[in-house]
PDB file of N, CA and C in Angstrom:
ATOM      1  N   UNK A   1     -10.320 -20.706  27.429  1.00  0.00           N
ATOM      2  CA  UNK A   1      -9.713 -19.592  26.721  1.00  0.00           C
ATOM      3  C   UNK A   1      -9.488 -18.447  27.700  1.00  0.00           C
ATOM      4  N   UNK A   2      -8.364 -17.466  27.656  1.00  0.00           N
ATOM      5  CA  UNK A   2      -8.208 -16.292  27.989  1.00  0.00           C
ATOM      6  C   UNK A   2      -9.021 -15.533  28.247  1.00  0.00           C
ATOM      7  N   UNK A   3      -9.091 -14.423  29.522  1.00  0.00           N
ATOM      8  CA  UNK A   3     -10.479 -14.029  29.589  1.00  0.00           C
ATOM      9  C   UNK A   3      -9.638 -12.512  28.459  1.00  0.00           C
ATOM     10  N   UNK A   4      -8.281 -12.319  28.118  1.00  0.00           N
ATOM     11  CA  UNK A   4      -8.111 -11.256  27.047  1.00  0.00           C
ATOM     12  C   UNK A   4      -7.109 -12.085  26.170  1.00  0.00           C
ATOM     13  N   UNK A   5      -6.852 -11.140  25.022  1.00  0.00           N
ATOM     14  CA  UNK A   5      -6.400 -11.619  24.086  1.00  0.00           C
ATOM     15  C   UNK A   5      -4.942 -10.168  24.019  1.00  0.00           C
ATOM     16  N   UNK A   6      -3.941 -11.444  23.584  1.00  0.00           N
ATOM     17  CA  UNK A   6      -2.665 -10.124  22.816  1.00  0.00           C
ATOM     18  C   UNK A   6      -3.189  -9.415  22.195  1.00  0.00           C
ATOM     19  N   UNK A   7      -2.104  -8.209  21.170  1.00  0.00           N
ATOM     20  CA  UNK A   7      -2.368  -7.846  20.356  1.00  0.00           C
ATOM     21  C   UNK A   7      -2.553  -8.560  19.021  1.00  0.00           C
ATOM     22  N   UNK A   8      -1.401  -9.289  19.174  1.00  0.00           N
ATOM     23  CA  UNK A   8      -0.923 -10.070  18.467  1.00  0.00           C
ATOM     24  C   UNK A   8      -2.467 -11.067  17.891  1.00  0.00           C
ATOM     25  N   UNK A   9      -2.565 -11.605  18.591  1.00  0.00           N
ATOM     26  CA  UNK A   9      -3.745 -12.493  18.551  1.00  0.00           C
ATOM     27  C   UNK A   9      -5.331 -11.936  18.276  1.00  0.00           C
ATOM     28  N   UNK A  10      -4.974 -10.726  18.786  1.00  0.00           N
ATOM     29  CA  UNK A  10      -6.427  -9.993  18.218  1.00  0.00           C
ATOM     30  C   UNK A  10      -6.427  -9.789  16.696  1.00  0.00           C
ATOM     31  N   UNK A  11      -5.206  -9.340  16.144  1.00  0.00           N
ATOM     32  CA  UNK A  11      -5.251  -9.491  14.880  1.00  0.00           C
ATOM     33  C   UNK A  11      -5.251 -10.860  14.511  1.00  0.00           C
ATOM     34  N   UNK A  12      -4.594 -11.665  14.407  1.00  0.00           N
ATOM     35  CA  UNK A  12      -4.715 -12.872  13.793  1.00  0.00           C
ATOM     36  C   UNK A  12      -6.259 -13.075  13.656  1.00  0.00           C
ATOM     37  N   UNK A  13      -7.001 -12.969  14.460  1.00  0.00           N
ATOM     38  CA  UNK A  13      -8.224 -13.852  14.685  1.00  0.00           C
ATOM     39  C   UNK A  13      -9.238 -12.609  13.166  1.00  0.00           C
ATOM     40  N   UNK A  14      -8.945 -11.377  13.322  1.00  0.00           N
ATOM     41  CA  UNK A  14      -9.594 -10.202  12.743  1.00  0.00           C
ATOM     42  C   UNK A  14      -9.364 -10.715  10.850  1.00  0.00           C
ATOM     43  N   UNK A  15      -7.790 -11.131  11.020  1.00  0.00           N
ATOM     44  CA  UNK A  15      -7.359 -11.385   9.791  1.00  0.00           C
ATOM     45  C   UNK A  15      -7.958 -12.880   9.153  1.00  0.00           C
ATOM     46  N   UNK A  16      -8.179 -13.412  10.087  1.00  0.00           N
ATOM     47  CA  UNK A  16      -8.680 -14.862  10.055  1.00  0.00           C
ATOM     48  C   UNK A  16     -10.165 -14.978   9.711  1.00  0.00           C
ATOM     49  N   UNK A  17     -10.672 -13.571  10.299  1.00  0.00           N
ATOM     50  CA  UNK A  17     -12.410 -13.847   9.749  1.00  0.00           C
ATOM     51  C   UNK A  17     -12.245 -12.764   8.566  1.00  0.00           C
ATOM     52  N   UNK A  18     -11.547 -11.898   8.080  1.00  0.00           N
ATOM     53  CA  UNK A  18     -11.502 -11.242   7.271  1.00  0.00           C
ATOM     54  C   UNK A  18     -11.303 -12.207   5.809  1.00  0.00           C
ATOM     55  N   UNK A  19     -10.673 -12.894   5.748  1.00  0.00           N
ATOM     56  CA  UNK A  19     -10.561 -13.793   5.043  1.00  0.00           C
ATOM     57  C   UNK A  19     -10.943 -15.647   4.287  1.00  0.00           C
ATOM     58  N   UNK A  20     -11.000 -15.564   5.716  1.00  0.00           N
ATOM     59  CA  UNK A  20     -12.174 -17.054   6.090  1.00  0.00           C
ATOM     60  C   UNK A  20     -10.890 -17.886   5.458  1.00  0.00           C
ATOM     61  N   UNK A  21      -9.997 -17.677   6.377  1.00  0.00           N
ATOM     62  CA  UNK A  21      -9.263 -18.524   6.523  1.00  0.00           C
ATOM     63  C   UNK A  21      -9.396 -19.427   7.945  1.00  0.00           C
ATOM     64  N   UNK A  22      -8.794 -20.639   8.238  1.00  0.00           N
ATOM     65  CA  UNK A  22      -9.229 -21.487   9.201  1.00  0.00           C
ATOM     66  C   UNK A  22      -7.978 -21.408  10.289  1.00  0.00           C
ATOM     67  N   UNK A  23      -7.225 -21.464  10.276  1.00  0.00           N
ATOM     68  CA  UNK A  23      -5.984 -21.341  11.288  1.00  0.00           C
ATOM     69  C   UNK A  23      -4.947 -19.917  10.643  1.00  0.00           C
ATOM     70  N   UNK A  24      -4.101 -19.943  12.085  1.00  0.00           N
ATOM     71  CA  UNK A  24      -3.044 -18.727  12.162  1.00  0.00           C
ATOM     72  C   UNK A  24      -2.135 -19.178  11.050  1.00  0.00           C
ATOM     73  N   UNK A  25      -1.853 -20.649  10.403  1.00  0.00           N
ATOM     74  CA  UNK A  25      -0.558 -21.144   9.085  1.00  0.00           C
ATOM     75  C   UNK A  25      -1.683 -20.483   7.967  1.00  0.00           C
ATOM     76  N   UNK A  26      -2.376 -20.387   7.945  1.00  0.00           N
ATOM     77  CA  UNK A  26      -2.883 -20.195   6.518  1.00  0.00           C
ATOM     78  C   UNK A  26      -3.307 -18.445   6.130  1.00  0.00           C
ATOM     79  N   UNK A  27      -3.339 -17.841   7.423  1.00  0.00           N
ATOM     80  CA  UNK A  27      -3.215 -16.649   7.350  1.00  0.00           C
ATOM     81  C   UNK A  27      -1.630 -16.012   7.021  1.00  0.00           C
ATOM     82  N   UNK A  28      -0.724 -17.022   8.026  1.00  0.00           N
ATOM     83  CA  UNK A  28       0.764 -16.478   7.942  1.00  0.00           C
ATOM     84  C   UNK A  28       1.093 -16.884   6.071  1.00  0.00           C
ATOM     85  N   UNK A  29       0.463 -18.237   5.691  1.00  0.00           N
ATOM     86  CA  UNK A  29       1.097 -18.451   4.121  1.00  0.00           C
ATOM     87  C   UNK A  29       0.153 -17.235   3.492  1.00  0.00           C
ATOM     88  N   UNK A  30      -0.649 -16.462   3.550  1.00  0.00           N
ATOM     89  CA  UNK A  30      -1.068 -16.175   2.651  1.00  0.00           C
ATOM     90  C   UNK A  30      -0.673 -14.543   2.454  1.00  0.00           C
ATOM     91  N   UNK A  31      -0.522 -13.745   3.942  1.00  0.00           N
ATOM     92  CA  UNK A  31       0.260 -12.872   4.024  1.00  0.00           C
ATOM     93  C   UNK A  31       1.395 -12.669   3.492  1.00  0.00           C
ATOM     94  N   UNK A  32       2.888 -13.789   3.337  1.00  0.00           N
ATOM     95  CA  UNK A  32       3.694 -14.270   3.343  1.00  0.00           C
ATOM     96  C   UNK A  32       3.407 -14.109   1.484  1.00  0.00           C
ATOM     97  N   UNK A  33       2.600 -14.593   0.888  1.00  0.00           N
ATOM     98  CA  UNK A  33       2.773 -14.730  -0.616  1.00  0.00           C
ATOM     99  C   UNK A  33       2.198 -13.662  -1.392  1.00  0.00           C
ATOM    100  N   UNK A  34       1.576 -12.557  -0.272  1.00  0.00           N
ATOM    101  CA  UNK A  34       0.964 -11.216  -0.657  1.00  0.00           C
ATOM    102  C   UNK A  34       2.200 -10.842  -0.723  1.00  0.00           C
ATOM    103  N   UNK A  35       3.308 -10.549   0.419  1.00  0.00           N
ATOM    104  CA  UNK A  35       4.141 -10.031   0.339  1.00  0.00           C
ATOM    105  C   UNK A  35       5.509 -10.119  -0.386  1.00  0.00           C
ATOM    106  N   UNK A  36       5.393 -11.509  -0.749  1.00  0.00           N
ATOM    107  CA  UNK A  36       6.247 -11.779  -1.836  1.00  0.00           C
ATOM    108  C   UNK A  36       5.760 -11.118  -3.382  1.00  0.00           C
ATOM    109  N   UNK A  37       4.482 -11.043  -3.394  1.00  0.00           N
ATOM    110  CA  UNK A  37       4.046 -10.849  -4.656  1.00  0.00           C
ATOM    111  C   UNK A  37       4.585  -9.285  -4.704  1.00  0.00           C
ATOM    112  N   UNK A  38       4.129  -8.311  -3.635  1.00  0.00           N
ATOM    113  CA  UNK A  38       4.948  -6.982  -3.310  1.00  0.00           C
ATOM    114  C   UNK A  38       5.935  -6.867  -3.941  1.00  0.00           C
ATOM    115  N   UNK A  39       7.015  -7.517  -3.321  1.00  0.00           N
ATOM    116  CA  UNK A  39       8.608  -7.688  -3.083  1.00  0.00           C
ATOM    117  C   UNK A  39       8.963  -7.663  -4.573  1.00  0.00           C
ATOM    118  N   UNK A  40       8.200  -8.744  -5.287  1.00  0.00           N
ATOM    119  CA  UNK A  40       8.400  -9.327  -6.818  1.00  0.00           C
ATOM    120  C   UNK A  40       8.142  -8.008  -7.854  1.00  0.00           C
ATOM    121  N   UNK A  41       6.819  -7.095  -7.348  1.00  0.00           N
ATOM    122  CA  UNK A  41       6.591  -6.483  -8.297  1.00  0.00           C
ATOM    123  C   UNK A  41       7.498  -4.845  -8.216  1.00  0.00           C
ATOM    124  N   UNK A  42       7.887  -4.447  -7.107  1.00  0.00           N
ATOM    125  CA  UNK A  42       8.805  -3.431  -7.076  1.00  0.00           C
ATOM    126  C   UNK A  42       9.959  -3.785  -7.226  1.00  0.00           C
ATOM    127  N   UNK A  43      10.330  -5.023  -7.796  1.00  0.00           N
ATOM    128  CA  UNK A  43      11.935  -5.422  -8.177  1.00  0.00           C
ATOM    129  C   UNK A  43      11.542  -5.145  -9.232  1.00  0.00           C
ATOM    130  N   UNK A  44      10.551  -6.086  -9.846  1.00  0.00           N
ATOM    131  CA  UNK A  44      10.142  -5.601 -11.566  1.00  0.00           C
ATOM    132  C   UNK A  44      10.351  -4.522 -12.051  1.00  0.00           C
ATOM    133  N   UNK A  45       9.786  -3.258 -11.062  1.00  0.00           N
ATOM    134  CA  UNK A  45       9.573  -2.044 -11.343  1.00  0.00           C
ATOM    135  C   UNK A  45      10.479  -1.275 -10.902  1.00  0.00           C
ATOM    136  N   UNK A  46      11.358  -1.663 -10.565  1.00  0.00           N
ATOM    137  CA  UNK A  46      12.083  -0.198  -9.689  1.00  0.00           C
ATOM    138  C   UNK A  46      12.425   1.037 -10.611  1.00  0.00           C
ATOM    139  N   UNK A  47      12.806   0.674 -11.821  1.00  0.00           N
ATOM    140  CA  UNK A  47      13.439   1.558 -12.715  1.00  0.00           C
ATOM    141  C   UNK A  47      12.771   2.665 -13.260  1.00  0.00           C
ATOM    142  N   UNK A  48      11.288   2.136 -13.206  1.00  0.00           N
ATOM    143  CA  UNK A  48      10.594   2.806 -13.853  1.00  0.00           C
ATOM    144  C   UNK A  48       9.788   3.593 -12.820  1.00  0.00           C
ATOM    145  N   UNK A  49       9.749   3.146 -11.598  1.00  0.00           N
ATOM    146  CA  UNK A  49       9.486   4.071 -10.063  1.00  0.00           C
ATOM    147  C   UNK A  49      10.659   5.001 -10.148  1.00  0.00           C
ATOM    148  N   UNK A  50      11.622   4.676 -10.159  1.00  0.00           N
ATOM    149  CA  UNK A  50      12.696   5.652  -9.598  1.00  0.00           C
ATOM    150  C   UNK A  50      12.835   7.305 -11.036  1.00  0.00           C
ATOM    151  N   UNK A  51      12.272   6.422 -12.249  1.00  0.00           N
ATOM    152  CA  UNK A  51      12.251   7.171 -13.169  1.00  0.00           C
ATOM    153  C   UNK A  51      11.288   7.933 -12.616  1.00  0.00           C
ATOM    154  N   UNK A  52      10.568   7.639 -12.804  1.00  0.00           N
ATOM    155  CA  UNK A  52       9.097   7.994 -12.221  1.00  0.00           C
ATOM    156  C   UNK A  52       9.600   9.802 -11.027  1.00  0.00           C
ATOM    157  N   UNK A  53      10.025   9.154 -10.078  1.00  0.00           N
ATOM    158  CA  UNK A  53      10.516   9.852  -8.696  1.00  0.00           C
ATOM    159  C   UNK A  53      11.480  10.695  -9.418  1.00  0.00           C
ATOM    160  N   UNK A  54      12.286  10.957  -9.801  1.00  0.00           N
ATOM    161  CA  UNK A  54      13.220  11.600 -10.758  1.00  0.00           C
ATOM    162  C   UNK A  54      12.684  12.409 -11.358  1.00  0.00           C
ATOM    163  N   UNK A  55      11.273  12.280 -12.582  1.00  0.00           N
ATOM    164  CA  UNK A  55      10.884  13.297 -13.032  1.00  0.00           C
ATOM    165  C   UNK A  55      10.500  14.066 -12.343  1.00  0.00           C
ATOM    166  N   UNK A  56       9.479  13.825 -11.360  1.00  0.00           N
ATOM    167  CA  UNK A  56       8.449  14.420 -10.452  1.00  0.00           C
ATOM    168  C   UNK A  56       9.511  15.609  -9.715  1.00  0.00           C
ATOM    169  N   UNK A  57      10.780  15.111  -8.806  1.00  0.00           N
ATOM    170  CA  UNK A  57      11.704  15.899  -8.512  1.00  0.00           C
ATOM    171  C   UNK A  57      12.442  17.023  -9.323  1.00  0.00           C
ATOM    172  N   UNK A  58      12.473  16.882 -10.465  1.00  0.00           N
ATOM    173  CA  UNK A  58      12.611  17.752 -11.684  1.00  0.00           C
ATOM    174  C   UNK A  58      11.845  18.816 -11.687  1.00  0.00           C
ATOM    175  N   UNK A  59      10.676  17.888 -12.086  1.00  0.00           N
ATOM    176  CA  UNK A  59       9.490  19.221 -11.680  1.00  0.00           C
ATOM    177  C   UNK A  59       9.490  20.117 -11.026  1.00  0.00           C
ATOM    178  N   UNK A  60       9.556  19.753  -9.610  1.00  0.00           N
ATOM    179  CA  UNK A  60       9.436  20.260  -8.460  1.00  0.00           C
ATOM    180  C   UNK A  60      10.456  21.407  -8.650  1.00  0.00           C
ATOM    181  N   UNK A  61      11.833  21.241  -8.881  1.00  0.00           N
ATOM    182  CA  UNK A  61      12.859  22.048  -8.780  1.00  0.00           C
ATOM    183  C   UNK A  61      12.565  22.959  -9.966  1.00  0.00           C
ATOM    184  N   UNK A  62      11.497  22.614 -10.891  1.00  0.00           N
ATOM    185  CA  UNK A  62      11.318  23.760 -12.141  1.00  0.00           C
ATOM    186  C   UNK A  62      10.370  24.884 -11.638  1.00  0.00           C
ATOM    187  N   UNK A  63       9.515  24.474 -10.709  1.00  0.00           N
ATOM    188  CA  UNK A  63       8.991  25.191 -10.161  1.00  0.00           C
ATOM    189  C   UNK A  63       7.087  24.741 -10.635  1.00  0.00           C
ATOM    190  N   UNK A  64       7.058  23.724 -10.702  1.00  0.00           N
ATOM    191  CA  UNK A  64       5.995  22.766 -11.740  1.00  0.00           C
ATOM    192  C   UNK A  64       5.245  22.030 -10.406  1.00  0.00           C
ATOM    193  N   UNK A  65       5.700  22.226  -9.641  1.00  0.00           N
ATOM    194  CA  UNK A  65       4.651  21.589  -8.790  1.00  0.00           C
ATOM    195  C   UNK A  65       3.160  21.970  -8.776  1.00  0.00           C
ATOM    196  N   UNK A  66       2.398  21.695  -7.706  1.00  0.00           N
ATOM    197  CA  UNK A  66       1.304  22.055  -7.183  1.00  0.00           C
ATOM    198  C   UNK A  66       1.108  22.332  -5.606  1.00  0.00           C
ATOM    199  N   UNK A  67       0.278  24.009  -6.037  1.00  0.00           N
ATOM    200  CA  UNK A  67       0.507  24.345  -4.772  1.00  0.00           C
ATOM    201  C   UNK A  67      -0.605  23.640  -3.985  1.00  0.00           C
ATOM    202  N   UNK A  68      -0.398  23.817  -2.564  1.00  0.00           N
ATOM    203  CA  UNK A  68      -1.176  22.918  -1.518  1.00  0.00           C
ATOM    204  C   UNK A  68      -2.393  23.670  -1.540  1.00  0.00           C
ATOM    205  N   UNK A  69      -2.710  25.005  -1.838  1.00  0.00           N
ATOM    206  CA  UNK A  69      -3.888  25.388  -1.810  1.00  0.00           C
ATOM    207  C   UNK A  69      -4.586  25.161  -3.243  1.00  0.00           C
ATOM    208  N   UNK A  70      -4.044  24.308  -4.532  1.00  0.00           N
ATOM    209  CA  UNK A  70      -5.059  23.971  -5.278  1.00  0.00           C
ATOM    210  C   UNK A  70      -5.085  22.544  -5.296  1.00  0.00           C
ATOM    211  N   UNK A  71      -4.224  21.719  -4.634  1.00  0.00           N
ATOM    212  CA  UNK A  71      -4.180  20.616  -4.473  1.00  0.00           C
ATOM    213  C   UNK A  71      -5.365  19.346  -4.625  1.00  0.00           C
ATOM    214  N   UNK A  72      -6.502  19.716  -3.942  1.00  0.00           N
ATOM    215  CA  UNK A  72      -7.596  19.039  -3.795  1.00  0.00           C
ATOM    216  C   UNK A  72      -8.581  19.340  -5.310  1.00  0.00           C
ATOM    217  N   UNK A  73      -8.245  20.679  -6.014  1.00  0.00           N
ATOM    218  CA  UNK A  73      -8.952  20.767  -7.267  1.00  0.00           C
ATOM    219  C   UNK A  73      -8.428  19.855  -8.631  1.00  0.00           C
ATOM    220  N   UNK A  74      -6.954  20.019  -8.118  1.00  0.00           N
ATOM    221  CA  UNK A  74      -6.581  18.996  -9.147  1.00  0.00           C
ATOM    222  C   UNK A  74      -6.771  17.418  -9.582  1.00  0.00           C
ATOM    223  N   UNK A  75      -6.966  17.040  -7.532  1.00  0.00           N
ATOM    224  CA  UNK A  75      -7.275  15.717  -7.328  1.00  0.00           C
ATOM    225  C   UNK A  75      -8.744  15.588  -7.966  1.00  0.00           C
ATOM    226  N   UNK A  76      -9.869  16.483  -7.662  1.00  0.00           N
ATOM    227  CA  UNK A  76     -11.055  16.716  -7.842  1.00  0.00           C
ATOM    228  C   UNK A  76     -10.926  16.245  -9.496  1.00  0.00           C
ATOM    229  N   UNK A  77     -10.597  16.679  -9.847  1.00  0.00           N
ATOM    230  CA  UNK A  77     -10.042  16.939 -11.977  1.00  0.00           C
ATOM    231  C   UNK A  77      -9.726  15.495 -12.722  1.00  0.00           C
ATOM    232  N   UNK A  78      -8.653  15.022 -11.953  1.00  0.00           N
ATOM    233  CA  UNK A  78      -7.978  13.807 -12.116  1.00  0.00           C
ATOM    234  C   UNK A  78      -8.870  12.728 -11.770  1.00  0.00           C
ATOM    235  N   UNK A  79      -9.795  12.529 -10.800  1.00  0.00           N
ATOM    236  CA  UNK A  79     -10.588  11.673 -10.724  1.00  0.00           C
ATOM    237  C   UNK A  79     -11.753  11.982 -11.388  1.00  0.00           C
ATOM    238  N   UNK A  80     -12.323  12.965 -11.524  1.00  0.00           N
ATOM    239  CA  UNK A  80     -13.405  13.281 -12.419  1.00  0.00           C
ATOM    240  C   UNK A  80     -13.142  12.611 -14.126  1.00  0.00           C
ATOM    241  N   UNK A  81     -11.417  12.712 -14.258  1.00  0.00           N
ATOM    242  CA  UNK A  81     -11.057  12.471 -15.841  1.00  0.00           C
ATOM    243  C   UNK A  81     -11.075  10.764 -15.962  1.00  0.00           C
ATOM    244  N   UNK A  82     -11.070   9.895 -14.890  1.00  0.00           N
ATOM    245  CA  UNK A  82     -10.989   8.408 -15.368  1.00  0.00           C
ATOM    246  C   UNK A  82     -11.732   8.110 -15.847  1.00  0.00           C
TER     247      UNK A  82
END
């Protein structure tokens, strides 16, 4: 073996024990069907993202945003509320 490794190959191997997968094909199929699953679910969704992005921009232009200096209280709020 190499006394170094690519980049390339440093990940593979990282992704390979991350997963306990056995070779570089079964990491590439499984990446490969994560990313299809991606692909699949923002086609599903686009309409309702873009709706989504649309209101928020609305907002913004109403003057409804949030300012950056309370930003972190709100986040604080919103996760406190789940």
């Amino acid at each position: 073996m190499r006394a170094f490794m690519t980049d390339w190959e440093a990940r593979m191997y990282s992704q390979m024990h991350a997963t306990g997968t056995a070779s570089a094909e079964e990491v590439l199929m499984r990446l490969l069907n994560t990313q299809e699953e991606q692909d699949r679910w923002l086609l599903e969704n686009k309409s309702a993202i873009e709706d989504k992005i649309q209101r928020g921009l609305a907002e913004l232009d109403r003057g409804e945003g949030i300012v950056d200096s309370d930003l972190a209280g709100v986040l604080a709020r919103l996760k406190a509320e789940r």
